[in-house]
N, C-alpha and C. Protein backbone atom coordinates (compact mmCIF):
# COMPACT_ATOMS: atom_id res chain seq x y z
N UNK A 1 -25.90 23.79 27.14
CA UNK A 1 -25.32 22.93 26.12
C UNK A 1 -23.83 23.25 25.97
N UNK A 2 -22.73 22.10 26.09
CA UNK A 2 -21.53 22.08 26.31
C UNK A 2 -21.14 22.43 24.54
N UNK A 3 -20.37 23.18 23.95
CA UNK A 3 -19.53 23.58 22.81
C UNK A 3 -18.67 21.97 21.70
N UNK A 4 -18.84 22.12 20.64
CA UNK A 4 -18.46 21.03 20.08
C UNK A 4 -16.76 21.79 19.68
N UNK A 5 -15.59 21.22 20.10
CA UNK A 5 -14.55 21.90 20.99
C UNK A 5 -14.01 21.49 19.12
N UNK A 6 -13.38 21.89 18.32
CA UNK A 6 -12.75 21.61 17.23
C UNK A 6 -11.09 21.69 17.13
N UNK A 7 -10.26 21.01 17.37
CA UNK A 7 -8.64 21.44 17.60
C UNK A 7 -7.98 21.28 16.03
N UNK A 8 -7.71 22.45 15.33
CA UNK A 8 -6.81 22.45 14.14
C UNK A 8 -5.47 22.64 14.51
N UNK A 9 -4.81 21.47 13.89
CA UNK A 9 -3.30 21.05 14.37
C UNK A 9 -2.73 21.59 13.16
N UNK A 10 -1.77 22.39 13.66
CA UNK A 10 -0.71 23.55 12.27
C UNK A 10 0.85 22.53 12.82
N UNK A 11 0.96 22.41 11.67
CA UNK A 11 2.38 21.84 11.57
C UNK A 11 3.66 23.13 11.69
N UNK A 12 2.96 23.91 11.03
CA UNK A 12 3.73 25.34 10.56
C UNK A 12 2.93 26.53 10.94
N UNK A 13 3.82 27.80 10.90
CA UNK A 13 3.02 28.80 11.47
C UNK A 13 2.04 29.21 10.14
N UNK A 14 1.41 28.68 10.07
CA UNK A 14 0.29 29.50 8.94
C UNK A 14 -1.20 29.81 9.72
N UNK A 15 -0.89 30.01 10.75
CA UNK A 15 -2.21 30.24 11.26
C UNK A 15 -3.46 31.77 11.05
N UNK A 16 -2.41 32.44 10.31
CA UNK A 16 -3.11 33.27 9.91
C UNK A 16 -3.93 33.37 7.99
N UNK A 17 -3.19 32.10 7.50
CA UNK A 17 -3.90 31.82 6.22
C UNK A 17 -5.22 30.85 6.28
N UNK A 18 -4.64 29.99 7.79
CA UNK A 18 -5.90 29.06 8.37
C UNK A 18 -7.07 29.69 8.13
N UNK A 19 -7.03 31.16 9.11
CA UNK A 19 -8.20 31.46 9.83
C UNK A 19 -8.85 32.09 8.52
N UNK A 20 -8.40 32.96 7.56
CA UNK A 20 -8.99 33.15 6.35
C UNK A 20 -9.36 32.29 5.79
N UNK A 21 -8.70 30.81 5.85
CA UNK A 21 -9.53 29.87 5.13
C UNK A 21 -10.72 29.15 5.93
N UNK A 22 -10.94 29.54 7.00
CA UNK A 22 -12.01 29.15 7.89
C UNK A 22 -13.31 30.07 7.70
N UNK A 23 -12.62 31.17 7.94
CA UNK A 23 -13.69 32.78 8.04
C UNK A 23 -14.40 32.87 6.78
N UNK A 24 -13.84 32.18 5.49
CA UNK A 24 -14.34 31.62 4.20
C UNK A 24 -15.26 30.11 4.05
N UNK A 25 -14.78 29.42 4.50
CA UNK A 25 -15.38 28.25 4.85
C UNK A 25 -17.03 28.51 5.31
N UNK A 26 -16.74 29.25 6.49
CA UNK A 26 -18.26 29.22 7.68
C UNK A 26 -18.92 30.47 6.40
N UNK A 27 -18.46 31.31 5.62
CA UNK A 27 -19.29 32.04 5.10
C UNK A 27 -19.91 31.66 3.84
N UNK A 28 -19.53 30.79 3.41
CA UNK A 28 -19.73 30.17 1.93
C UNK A 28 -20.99 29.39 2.28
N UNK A 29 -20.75 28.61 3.83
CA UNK A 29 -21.66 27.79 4.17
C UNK A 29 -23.05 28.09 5.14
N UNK A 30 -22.82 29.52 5.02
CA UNK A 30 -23.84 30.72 5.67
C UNK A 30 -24.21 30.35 7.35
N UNK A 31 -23.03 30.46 7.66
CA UNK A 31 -22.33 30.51 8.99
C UNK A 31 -21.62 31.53 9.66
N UNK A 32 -22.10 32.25 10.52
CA UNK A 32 -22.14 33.33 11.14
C UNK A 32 -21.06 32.87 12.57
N UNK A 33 -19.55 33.57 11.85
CA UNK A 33 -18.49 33.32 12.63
C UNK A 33 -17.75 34.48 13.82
N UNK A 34 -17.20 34.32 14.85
CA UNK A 34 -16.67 35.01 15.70
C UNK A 34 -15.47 35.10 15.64
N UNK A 35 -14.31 36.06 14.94
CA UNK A 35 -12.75 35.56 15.16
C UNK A 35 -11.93 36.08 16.24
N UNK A 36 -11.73 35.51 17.32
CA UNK A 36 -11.06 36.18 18.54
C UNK A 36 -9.78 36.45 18.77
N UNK A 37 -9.25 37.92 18.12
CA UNK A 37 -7.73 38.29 18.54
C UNK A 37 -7.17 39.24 19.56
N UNK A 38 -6.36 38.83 20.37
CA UNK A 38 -6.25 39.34 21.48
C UNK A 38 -5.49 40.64 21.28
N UNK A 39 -4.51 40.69 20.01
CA UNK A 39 -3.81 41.56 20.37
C UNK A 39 -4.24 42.79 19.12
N UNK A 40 -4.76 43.67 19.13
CA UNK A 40 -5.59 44.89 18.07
C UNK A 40 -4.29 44.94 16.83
N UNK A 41 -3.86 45.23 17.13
CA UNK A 41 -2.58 44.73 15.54
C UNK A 41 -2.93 43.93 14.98
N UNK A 42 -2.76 42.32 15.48
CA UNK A 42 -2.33 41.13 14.97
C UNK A 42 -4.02 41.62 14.40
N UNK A 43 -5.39 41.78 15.02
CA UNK A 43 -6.61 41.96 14.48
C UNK A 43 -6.55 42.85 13.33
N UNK A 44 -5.74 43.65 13.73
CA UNK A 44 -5.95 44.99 12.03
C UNK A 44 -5.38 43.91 11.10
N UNK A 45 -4.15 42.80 11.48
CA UNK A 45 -3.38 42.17 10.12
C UNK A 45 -4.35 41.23 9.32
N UNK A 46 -5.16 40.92 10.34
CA UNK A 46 -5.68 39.63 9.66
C UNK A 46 -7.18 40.22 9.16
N UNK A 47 -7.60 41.60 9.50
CA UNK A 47 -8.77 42.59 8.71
C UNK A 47 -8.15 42.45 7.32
N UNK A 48 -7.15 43.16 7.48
CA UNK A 48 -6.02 43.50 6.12
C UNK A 48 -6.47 42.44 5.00
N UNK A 49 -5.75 41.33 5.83
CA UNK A 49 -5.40 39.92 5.27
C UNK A 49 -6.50 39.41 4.84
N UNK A 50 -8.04 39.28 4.93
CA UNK A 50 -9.01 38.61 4.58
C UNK A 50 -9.73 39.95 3.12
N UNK A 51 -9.08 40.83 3.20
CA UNK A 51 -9.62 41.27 1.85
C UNK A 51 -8.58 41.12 0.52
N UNK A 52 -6.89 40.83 1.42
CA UNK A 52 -6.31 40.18 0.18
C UNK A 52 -5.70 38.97 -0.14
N UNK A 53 -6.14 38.41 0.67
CA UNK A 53 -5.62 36.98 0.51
C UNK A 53 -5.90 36.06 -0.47
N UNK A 54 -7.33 36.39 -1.18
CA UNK A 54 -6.99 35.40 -2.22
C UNK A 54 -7.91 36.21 -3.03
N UNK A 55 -7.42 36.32 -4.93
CA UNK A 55 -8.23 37.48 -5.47
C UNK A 55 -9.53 37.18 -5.73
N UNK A 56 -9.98 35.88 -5.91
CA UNK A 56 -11.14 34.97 -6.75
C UNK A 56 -12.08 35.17 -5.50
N UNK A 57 -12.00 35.39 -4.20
CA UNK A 57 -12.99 35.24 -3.26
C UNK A 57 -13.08 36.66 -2.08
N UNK A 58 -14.53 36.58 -1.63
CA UNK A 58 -14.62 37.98 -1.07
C UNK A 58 -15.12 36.87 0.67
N UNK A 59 -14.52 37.55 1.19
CA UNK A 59 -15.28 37.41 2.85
C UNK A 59 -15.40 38.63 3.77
N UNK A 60 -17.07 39.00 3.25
CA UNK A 60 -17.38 40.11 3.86
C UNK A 60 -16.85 40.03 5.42
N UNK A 61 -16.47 40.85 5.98
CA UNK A 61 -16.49 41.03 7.62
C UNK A 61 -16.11 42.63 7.90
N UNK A 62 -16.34 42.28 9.38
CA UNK A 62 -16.42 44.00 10.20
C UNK A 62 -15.07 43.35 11.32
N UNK A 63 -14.70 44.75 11.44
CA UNK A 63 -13.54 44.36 12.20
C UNK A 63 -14.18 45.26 13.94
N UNK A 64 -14.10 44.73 14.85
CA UNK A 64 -14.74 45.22 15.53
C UNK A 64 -13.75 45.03 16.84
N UNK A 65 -13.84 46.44 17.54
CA UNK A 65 -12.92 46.44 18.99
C UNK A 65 -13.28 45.38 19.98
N UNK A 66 -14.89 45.65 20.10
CA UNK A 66 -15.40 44.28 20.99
C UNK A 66 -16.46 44.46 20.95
N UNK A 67 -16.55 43.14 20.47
CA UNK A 67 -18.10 42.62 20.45
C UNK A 67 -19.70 42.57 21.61
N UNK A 68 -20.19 43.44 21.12
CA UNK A 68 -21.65 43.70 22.41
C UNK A 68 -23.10 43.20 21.56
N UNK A 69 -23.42 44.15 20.92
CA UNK A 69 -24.41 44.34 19.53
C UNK A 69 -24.01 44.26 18.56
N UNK A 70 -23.25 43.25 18.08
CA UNK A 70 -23.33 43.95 16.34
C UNK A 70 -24.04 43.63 15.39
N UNK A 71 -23.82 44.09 14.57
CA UNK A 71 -25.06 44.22 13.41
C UNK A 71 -24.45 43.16 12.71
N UNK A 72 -25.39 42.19 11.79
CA UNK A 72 -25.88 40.67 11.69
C UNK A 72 -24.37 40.73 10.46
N UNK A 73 -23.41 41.00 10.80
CA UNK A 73 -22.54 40.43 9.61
C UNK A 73 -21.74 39.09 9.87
N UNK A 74 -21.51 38.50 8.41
CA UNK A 74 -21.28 37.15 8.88
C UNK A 74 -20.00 36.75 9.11
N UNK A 75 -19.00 37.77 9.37
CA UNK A 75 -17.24 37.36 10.07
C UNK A 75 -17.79 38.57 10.87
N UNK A 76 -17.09 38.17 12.06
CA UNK A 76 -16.44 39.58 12.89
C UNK A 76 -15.39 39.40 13.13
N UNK A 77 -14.47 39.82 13.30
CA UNK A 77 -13.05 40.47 14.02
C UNK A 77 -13.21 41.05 15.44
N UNK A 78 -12.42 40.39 16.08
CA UNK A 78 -12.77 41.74 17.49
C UNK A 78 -11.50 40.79 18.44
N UNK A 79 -11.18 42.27 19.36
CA UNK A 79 -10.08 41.87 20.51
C UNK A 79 -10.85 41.65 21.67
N UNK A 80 -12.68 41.82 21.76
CA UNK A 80 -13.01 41.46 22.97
C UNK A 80 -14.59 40.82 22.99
N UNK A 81 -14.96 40.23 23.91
CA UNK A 81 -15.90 39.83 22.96
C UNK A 81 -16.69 39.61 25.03
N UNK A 82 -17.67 40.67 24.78
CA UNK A 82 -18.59 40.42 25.75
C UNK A 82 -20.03 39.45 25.87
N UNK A 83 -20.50 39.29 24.81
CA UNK A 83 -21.65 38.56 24.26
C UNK A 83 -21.55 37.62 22.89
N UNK A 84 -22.11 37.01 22.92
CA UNK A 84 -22.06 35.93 21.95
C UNK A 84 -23.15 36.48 20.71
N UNK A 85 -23.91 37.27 21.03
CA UNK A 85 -25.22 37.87 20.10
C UNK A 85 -25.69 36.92 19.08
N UNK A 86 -25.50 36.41 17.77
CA UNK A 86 -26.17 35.31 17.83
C UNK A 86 -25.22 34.26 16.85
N UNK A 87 -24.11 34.50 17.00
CA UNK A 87 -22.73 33.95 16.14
C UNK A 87 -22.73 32.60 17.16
N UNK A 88 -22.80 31.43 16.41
CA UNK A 88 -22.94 29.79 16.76
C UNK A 88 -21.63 29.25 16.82
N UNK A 89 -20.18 30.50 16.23
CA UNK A 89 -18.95 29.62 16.04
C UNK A 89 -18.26 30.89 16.37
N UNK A 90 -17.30 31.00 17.37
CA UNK A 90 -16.28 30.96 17.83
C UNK A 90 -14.58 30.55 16.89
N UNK A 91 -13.98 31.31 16.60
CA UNK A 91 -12.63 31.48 16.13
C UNK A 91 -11.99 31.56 17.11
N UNK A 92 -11.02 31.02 17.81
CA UNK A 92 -9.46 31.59 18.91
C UNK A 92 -8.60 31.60 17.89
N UNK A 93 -8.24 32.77 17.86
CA UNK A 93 -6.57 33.33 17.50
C UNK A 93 -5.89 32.56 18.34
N UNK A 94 -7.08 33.34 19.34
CA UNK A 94 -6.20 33.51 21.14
C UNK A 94 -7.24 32.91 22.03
N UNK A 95 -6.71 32.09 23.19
CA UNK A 95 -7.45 31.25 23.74
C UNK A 95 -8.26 32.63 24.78
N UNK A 96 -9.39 31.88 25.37
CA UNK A 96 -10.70 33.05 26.20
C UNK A 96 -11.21 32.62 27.02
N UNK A 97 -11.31 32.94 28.34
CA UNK A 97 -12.01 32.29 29.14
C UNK A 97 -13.37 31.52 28.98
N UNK A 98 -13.43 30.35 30.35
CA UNK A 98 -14.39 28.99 29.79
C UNK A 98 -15.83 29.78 29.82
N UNK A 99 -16.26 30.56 30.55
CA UNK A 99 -17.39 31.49 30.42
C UNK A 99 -17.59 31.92 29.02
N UNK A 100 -16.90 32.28 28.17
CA UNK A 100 -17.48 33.08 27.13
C UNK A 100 -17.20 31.41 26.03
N UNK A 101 -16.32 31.00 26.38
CA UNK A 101 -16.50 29.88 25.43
C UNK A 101 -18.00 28.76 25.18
N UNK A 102 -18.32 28.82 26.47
CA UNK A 102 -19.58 27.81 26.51
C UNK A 102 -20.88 28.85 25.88
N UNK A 103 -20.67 30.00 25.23
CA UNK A 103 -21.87 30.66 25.23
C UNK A 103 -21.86 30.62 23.40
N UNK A 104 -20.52 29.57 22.80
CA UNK A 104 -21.01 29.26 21.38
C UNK A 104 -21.04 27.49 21.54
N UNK A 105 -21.59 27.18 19.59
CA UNK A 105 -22.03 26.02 19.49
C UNK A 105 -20.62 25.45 19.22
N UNK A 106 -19.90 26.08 18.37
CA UNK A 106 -18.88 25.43 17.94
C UNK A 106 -17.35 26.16 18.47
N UNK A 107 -16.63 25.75 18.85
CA UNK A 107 -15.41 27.05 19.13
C UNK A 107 -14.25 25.88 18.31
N UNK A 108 -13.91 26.44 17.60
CA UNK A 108 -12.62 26.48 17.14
C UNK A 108 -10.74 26.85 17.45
N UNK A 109 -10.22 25.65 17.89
CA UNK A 109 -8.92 26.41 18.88
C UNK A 109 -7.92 25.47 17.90
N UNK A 110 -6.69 25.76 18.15
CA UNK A 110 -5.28 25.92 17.74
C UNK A 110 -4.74 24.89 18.27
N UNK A 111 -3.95 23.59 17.77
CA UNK A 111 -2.48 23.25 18.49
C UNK A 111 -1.85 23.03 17.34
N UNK A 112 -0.64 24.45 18.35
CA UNK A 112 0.56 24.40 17.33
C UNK A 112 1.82 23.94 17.99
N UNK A 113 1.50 22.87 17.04
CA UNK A 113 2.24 21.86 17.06
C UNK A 113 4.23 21.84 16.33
N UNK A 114 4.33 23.07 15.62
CA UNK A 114 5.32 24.04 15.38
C UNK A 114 6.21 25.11 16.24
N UNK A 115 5.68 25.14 17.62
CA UNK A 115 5.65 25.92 18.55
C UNK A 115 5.89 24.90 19.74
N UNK A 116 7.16 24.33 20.75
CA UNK A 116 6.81 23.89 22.30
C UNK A 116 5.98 24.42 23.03
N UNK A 117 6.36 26.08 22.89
CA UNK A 117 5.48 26.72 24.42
C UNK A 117 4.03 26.99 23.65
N UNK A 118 3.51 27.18 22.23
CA UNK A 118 2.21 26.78 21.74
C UNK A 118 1.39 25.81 22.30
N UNK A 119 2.36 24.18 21.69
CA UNK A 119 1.85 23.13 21.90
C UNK A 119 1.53 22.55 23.26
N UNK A 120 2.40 22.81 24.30
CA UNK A 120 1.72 22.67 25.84
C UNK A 120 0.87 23.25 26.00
N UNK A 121 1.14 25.00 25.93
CA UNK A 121 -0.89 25.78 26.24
C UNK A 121 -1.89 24.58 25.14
N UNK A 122 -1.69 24.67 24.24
CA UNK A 122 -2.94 23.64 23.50
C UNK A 122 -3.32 22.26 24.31
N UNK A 123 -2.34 21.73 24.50
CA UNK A 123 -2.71 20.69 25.60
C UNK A 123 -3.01 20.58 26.74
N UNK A 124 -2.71 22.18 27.25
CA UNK A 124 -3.43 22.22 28.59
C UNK A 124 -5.16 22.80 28.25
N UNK A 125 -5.28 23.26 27.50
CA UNK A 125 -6.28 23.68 26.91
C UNK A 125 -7.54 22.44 26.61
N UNK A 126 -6.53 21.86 26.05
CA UNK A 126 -7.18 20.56 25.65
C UNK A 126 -7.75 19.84 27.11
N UNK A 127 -6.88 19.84 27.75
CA UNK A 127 -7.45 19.05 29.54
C UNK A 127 -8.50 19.79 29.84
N UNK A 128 -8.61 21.01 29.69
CA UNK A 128 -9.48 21.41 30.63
C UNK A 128 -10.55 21.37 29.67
N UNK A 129 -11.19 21.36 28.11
CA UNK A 129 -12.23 21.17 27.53
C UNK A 129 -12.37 19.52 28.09
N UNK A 130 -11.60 18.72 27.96
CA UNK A 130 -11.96 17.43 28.21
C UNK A 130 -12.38 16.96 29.74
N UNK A 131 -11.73 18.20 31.06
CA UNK A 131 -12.41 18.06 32.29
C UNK A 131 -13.68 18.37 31.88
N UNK A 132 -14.21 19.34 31.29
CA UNK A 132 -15.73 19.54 31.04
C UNK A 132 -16.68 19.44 30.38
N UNK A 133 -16.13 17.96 29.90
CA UNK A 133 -16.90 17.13 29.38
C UNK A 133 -17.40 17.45 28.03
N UNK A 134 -16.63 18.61 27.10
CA UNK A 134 -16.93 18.95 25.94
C UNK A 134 -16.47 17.75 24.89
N UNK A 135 -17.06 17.99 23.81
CA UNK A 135 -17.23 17.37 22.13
C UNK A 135 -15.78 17.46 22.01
N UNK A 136 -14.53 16.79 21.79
CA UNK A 136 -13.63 17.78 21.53
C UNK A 136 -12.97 16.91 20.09
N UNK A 137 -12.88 17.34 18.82
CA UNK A 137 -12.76 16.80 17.82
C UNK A 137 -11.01 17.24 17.10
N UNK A 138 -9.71 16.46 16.57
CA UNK A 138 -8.94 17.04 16.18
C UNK A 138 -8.67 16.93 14.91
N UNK A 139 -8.79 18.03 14.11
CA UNK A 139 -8.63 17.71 12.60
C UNK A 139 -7.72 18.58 11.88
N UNK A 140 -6.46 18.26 11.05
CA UNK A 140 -5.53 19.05 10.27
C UNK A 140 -6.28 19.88 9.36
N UNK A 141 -6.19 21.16 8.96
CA UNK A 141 -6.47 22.22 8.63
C UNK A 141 -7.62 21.56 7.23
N UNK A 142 -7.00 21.18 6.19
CA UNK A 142 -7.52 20.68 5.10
C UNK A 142 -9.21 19.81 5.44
N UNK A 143 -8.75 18.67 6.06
CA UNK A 143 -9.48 18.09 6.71
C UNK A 143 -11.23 18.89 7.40
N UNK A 144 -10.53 19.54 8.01
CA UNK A 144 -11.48 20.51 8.34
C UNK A 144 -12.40 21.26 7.49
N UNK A 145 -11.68 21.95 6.90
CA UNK A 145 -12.25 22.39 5.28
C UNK A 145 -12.82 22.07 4.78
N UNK A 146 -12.90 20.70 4.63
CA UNK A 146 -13.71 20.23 3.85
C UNK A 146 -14.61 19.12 4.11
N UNK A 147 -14.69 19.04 5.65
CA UNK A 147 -15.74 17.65 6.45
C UNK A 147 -16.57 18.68 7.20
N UNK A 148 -15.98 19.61 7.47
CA UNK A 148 -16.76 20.24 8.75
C UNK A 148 -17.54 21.46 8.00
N UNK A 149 -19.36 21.51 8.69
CA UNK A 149 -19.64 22.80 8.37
C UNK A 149 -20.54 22.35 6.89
N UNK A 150 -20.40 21.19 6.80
CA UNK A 150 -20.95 21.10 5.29
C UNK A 150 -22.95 20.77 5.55
């Protein structure tokens, strides 16, 4: 089964308030999410960032080097991600090869549209979900929030 491909278009760099408001989203809606960051920093910032980003709301997660087994929590964090174990949604920080992508239901990717050399990788990105015949849906951040997942 081919991935229902989701493209959130950032006007601006807020892509790291996005993904907290996503990693909140899929957990409210008891959705067991994957967030994929490539680079172990930018992953410690956005660990950081999801316990203070907003005071009224909690989004449990584990921050994890790379993903094999982990134990059933409903965000992960991780810079690597060998298995899908039983997380249905996929986060890209950072884009991942088409192998590990087809092994969720939903993957979630980026065009930033704030960014030239962003916005071409997103569109090349975009070709190659659409050579393979994936779902591929584009919705501005808000939008998303609040249609998708419900």
């Amino acid at each position: 089964m081919n991935p229902n491909i989701v493209f959130i278009v950032l006007n601006s760099a807020v892509k790291s308030r996005i993904v907290c408001d996503l990693a909140e989203k899929c957990f409210l809606n008891n959705k067991r999410i994957v967030i994929y960051i490539e680079k172990e920093e930018e992953c410690k910032l956005i660990d950081a960032l999801l316990w203070t980003w907003k005071q009224q709301s909690f989004v449990p997660h584990k921050y994890l080097e790379t993903l094999v087994n982990p134990q059933m929590e409903p965000v992960i964090l991780t810079t690597g991600i060998e298995e899908s174990a039983e997380y249905e949604i996929l986060l890209m920080y950072d884009p991942l090869p088409m192998e590990i992508i087809k092994k969720f239901t939903v993957v979630i990717d980026f065009a930033e549209k704030y960014d030239s050399n962003g916005l071409q990788l997103s569109r090349d990105r975009y070709k190659i979900y659409r050579d393979h015949n994936f779902e591929i849906n584009t919705m501005q951040p808000g939008e998303f929030l609040h249609t998708a997942l419900q």
